[in-house]
Protein backbone atom coordinates (compact mmCIF):
# COMPACT_ATOMS: atom_id res chain seq x y z
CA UNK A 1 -2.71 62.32 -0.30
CA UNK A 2 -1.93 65.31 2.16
CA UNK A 3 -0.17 63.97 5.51
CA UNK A 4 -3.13 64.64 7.28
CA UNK A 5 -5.14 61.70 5.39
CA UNK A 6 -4.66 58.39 7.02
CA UNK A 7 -4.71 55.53 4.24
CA UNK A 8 -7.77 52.66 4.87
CA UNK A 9 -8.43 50.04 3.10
CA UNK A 10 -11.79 48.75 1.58
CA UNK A 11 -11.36 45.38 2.82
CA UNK A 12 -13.21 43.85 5.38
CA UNK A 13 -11.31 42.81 8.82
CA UNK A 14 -10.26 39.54 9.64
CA UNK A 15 -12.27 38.05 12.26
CA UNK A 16 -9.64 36.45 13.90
CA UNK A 17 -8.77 37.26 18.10
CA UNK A 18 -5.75 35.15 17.97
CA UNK A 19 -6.81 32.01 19.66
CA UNK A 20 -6.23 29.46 17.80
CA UNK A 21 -7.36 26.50 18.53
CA UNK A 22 -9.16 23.76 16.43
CA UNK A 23 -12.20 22.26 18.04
CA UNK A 24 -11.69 18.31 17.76
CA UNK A 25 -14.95 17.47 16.42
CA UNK A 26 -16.61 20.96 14.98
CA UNK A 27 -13.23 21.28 12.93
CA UNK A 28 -13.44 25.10 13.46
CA UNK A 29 -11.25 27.71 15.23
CA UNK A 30 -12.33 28.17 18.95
CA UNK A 31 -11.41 31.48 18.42
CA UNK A 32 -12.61 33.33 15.06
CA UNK A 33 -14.97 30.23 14.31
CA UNK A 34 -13.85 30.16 10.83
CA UNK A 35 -12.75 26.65 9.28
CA UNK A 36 -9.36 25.85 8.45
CA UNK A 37 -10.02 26.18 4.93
CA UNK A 38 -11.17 29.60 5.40
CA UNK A 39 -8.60 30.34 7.14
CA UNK A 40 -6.48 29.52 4.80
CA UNK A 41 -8.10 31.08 2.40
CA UNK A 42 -9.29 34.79 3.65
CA UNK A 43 -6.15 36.78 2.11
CA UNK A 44 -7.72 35.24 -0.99
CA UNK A 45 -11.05 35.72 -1.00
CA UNK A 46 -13.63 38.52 -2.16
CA UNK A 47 -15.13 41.09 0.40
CA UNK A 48 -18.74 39.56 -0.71
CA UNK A 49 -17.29 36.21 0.55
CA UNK A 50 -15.66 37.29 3.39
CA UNK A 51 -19.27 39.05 4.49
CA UNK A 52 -21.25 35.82 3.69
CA UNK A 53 -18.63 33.93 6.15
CA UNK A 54 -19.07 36.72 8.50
CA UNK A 55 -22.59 36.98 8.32
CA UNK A 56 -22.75 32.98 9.37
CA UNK A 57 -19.83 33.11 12.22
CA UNK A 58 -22.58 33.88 14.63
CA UNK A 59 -24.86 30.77 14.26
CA UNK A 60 -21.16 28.75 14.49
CA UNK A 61 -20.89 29.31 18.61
CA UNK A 62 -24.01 26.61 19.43
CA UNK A 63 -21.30 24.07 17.34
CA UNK A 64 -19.08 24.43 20.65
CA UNK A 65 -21.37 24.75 22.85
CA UNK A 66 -23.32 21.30 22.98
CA UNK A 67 -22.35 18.94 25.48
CA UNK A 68 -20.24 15.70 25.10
CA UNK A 69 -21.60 13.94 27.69
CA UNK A 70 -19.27 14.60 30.34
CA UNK A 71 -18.20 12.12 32.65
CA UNK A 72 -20.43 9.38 32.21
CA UNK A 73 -19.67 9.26 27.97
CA UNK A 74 -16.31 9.28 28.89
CA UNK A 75 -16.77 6.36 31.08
CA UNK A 76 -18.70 4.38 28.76
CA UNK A 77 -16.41 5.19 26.08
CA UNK A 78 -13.43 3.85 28.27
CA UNK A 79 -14.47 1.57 29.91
C-alpha cells in the first residue's frame, strides 16, 4: 500500500450516536435503537446481520414515540 492509499474497512458502521440511554419499556437504546443484546453483540456479528438490523432500525422510532398517557395514567397509576 503506497502512502497515498488510505486503509478502509469492509465492515459496515456502527449505528450508534452516543446516547445511550435504555428506553424503560421498549428495552432499546434511545439513541442507535439497537437492543442491548445487539449491542452487545455488533463487534461480533456478520455484515449480512448487521444490514438486516440496520435495515429494521427505522421502523424502531414509532416504539418511542407512542404516548404513555401522560398525566392522567400517571394519576391513576398513583393514586
Amino acid at each position: 500500500m503506497s502512502k497515498d492509499q488510505v486503509w478502509t474497512r469492509d465492515e459496515i458502521e456502527s449505528p450508534c450516536v452516543r446516547v445511550c440511554v435504555v428506553h424503560p419499556e421498549a428495552r432499546i437504546c434511545t439513541g442507535c435503537l439497537r437492543s442491548i443484546d445487539e449491542i452487545r453483540d455488533w463487534s461480533r456479528m456478520t455484515p449480512d446481520q448487521r444490514r438486516e438490523i440496520m435495515a429494521e432500525l427505522p421502523d424502531r422510532g414509532t416504539m418511542l414515540r407512542k404516548r404513555r398517557g401522560g398525566r392522567a395514567a400517571r394519576l391513576k397509576r398513583d393514586g
